[in-house]
Protein backbone atom coordinates (compact mmCIF):
# COMPACT_ATOMS: atom_id res chain seq x y z
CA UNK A 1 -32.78 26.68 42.01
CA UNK A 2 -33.87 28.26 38.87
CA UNK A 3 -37.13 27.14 37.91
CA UNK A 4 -36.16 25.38 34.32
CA UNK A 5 -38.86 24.04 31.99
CA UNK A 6 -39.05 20.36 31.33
CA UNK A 7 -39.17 20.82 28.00
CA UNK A 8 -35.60 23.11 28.15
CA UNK A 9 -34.26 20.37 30.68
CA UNK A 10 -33.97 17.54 27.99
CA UNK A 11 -32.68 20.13 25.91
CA UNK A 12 -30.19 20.69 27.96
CA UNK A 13 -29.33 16.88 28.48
CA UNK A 14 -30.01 16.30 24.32
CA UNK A 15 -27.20 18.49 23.79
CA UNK A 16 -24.84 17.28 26.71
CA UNK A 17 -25.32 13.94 25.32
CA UNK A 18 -24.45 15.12 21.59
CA UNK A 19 -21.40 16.47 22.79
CA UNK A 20 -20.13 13.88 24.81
CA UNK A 21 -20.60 11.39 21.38
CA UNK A 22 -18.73 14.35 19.11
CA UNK A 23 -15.99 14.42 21.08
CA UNK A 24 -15.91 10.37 21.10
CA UNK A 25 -16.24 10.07 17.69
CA UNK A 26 -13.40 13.02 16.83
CA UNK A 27 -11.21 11.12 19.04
CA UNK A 28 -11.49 8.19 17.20
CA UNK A 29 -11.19 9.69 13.69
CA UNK A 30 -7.74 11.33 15.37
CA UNK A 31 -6.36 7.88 16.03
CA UNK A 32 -7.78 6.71 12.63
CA UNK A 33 -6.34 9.76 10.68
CA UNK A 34 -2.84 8.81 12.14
CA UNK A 35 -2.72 5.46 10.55
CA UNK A 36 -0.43 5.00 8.17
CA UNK A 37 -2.49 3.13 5.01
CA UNK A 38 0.92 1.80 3.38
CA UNK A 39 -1.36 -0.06 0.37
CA UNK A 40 -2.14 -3.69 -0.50
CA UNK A 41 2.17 -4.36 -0.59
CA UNK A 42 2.97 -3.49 2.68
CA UNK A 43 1.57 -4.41 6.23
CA UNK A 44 -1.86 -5.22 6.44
CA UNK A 45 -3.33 -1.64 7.23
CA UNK A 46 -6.86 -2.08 9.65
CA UNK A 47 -10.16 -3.18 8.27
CA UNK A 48 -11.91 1.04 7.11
CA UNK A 49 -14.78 1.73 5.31
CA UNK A 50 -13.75 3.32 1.63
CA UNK A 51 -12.10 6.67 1.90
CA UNK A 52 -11.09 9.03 -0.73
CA UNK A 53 -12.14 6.95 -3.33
CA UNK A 54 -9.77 3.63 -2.60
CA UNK A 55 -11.70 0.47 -2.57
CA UNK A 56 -10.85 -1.92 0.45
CA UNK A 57 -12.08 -5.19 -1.08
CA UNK A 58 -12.26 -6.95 1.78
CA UNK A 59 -16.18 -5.25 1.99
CA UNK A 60 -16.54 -6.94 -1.17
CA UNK A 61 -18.79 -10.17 -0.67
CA UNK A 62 -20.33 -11.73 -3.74
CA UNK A 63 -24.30 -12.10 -3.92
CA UNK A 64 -26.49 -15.14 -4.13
CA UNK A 65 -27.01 -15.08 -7.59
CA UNK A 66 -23.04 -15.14 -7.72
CA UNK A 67 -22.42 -17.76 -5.38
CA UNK A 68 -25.05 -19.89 -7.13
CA UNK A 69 -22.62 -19.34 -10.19
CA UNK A 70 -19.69 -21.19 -8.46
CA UNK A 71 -18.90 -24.32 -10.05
CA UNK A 72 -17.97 -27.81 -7.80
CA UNK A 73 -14.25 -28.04 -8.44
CA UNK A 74 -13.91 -32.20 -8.23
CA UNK A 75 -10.00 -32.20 -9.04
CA UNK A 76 -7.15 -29.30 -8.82
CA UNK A 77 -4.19 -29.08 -11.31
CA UNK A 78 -0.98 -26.82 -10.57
CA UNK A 79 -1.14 -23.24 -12.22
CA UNK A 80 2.11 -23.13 -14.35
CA UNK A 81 2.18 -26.94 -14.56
CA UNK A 82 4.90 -29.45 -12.87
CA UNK A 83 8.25 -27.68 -14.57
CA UNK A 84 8.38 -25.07 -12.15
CA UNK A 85 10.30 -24.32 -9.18
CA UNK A 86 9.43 -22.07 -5.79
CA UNK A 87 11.68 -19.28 -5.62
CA UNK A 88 9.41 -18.33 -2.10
CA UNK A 89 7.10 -20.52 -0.57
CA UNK A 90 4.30 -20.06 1.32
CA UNK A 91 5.02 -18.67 5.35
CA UNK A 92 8.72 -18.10 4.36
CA UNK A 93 9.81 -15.45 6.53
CA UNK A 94 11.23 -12.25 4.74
CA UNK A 95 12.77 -10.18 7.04
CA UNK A 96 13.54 -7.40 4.59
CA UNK A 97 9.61 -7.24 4.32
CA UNK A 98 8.50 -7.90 7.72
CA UNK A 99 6.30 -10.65 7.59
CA UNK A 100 5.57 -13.99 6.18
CA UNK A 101 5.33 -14.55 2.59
CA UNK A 102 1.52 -15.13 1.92
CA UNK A 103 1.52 -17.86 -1.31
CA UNK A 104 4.39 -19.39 -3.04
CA UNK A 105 6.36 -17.71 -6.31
CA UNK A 106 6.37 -20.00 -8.78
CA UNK A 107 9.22 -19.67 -11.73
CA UNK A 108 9.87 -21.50 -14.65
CA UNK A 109 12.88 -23.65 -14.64
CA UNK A 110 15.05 -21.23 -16.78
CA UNK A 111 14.67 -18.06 -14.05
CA UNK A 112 14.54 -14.80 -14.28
CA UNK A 113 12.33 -13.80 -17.17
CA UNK A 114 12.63 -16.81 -19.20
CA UNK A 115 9.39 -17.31 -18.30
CA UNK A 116 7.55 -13.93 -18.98
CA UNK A 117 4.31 -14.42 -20.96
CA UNK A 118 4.52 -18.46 -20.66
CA UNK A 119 0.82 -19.44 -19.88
CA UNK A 120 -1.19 -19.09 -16.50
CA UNK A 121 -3.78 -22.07 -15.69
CA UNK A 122 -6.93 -22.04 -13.44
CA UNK A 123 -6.09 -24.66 -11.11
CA UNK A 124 -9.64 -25.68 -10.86
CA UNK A 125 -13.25 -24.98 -12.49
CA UNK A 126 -14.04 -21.83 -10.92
CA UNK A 127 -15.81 -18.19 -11.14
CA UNK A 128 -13.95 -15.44 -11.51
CA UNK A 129 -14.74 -13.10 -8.81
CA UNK A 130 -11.83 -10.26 -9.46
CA UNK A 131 -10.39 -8.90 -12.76
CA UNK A 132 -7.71 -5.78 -12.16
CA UNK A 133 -4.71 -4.59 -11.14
CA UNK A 134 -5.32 -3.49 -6.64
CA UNK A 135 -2.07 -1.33 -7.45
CA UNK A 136 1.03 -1.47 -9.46
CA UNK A 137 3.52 -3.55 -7.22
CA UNK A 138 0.67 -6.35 -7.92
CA UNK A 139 0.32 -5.96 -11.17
CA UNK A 140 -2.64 -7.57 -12.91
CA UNK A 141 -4.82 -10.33 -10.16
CA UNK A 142 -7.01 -12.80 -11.02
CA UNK A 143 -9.41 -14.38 -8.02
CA UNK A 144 -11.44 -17.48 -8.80
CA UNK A 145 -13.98 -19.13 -6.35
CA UNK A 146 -13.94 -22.78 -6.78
CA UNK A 147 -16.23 -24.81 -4.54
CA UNK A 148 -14.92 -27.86 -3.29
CA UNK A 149 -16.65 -31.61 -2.60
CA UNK A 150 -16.69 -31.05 0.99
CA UNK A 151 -18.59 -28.15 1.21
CA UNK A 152 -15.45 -25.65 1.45
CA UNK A 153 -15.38 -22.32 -0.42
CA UNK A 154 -11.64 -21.47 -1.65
CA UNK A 155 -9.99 -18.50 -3.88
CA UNK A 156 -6.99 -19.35 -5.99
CA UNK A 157 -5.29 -15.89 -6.55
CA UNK A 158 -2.84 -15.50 -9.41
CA UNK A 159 -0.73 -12.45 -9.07
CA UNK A 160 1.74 -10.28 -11.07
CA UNK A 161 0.20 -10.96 -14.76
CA UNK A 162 1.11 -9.48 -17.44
CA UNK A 163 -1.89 -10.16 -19.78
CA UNK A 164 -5.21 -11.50 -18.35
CA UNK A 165 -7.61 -13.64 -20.85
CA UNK A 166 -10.19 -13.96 -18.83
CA UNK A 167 -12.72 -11.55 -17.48
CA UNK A 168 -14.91 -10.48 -14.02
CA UNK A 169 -17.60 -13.30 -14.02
CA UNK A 170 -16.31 -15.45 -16.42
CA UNK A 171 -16.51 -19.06 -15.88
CA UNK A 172 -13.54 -20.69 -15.97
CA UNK A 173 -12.67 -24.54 -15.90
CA UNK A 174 -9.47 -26.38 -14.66
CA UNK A 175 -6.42 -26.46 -16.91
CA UNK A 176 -7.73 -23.37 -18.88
CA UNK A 177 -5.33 -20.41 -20.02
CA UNK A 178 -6.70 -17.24 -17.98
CA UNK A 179 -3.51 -15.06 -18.72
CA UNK A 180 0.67 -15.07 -18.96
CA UNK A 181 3.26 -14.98 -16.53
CA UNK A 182 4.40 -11.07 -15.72
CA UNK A 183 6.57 -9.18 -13.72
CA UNK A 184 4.18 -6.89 -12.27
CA UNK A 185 5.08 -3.70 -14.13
CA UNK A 186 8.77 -4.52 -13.54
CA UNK A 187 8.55 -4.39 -9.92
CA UNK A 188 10.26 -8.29 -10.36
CA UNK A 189 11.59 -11.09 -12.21
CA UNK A 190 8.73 -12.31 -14.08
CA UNK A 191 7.41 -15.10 -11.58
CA UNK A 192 3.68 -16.14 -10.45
CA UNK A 193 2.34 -15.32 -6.51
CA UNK A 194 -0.25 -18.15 -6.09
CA UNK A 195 -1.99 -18.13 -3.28
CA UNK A 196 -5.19 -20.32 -2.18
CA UNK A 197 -7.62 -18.78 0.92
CA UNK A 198 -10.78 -20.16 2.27
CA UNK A 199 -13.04 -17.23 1.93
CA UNK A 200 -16.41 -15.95 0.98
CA UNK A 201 -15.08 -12.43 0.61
CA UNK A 202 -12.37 -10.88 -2.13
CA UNK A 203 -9.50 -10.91 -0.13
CA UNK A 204 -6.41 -9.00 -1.48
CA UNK A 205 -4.37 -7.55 1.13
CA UNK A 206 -0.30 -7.49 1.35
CA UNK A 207 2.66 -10.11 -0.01
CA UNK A 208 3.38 -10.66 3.43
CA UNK A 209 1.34 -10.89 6.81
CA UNK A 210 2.16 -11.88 10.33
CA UNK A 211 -0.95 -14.41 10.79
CA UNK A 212 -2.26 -16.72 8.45
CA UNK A 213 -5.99 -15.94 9.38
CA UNK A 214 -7.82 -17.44 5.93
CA UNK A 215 -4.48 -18.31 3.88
CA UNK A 216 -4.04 -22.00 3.10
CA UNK A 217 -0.72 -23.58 1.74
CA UNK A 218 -1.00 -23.42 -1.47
CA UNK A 219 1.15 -26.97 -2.26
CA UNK A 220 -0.84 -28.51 0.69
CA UNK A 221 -4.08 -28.01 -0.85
CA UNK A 222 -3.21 -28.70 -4.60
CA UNK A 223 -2.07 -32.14 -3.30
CA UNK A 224 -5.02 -33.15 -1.06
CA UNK A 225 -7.54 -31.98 -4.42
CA UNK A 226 -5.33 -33.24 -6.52
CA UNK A 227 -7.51 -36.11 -7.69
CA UNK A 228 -5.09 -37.72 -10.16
CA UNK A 229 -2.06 -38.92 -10.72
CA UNK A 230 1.24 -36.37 -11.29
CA UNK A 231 0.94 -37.19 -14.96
CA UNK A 232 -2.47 -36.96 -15.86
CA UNK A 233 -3.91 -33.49 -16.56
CA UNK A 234 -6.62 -34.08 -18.81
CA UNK A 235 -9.23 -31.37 -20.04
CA UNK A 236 -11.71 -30.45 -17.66
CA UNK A 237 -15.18 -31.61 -17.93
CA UNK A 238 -16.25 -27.99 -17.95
CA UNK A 239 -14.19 -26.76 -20.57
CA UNK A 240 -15.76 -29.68 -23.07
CA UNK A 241 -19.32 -28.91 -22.00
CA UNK A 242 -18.50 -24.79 -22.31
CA UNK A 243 -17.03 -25.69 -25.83
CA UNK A 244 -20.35 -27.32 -26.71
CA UNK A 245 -22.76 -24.88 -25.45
CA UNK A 246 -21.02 -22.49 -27.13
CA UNK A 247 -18.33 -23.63 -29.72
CA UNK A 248 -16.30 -20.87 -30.66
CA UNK A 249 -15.91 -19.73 -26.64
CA UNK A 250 -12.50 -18.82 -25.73
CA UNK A 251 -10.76 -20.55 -28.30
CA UNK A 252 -7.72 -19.15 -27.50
CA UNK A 253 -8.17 -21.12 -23.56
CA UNK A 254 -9.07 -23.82 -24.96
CA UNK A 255 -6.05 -24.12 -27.39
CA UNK A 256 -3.70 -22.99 -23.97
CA UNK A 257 -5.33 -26.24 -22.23
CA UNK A 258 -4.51 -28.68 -25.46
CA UNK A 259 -1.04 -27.08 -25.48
CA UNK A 260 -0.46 -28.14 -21.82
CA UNK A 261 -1.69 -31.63 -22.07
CA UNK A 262 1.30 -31.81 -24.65
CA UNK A 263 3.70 -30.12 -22.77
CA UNK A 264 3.38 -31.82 -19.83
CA UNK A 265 3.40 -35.28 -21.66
CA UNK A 266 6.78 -35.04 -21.73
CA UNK A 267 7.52 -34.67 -18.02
């Protein structure tokens, strides 16, 4: 046997063992490369690290100083108020897109567009934790982290907007305008995807998934917060103290929340 320095012998093995976790690693990037990332619409692609510039949001988790922001939510109102109908609920099956439908679309009582632009409310006090538009078949989303009496951290998600009033960090209180009713750069009918998750992290995958995982029903949980009766939906707390602290602050919600008190006085 050749007489091989130690020092070239762990060389040797150095490299053998660099190889052997190369040609690991390429294999796995060769199974990764062939998946198909179909977007935030269709099936829920697998949990990757950012590539080429695309943003999975499910890495985003808010900081301390954020979650220290998130108000107690002590009652929850309906988004688009009580004079709406579901023209999907929540874990309807859709065959035509594979999977179950992950929130309920809400629609005015006319249909169709009747409804486009008609105001969007947060169903509780909240932080806003995402402000954009994930891609075009969602349209413009809103996220708000509400933190509930028992301890529980939820998301409301409001999809499909066409106008958003309310901006990335903004604190929000229940019954307060944060945008209008779209159709999600025509993709639809101008309707509302609400959907409620229990979740620390911003969450925004596809319309339709084959386990529930963190989604809630969205009716379910509205009714067990509820807090009030059906015909009581008075101004939040929040939104008076907010008003206060700063008077002329969102105006324009604050007018949106005054306008649904008298709308909904007539139900």
């Amino acid at each position: 046997m050749m007489n091989i320095p130690v020092q070239a012998r762990l060389a040797i093995i150095l490299l053998a063992g660099l190889g052997i976790v190369i040609w690991v690693l390429n294999s796995q990037n060769k199974d990764l490369a062939e998946v198909k990332r179909i977007g935030f619409q269709g099936s829920d692609p697998p949990l990757l690290m950012p590539e080429d510039g695309v943003v999975d949001h499910r890495f985003e988790f808010p900081t301390a100083w954020e979650m220290a922001q998130i108000p107690l939510a002590t009652r929850f109102d309906p988004p688009m108020g009580h004079l709406t109908y579901k023209a999907q609920a929540f874990w309807e099956m859709n065959e035509k897109r594979g999977g179950h439908h992950a929130g309920d679309d809400l629609n005015g009582i006319g249909g169709m567009n009747t409804d486009l632009g008609d105001p969007v409310y947060a169903v509780g006090d909240g932080l806003v934790v995402y402000a954009g538009e994930p891609s075009p078949a969602w349209g413009n989303v809103l996220i708000i982290a509400h933190r509930t009496p028992d301890g529980r951290l939820l998301h409301s998600m409001y999809a499909h907007l066409d106008r958003m009033h309310v901006p990335l960090q903004a604190l929000v209180a229940r019954a307060q305008v944060i945008g209008t009713n779209g159709t999600a750069n025509d993709h639809y009918p101008a309707h509302l995807h609400f959907e409620i998750r229990e979740s620390e992290h911003i969450d925004i995958r596809g319309g339709y998934h084959a386990n529930k995982l963190n989604l809630l029903d969205p009716t379910a949980v509205l009714e067990e917060l509820r807090g009030a009766a059906p015909s009581d939906h008075s101004i939040a707390s929040l939104s008076l103290v907010m008003r206060q602290w700063k008077p002329n602050w969102n105006d324009l919600e604050i007018e949106g929340a005054e306008h649904f008190l008298k709308i909904q006085s007539a139900d």
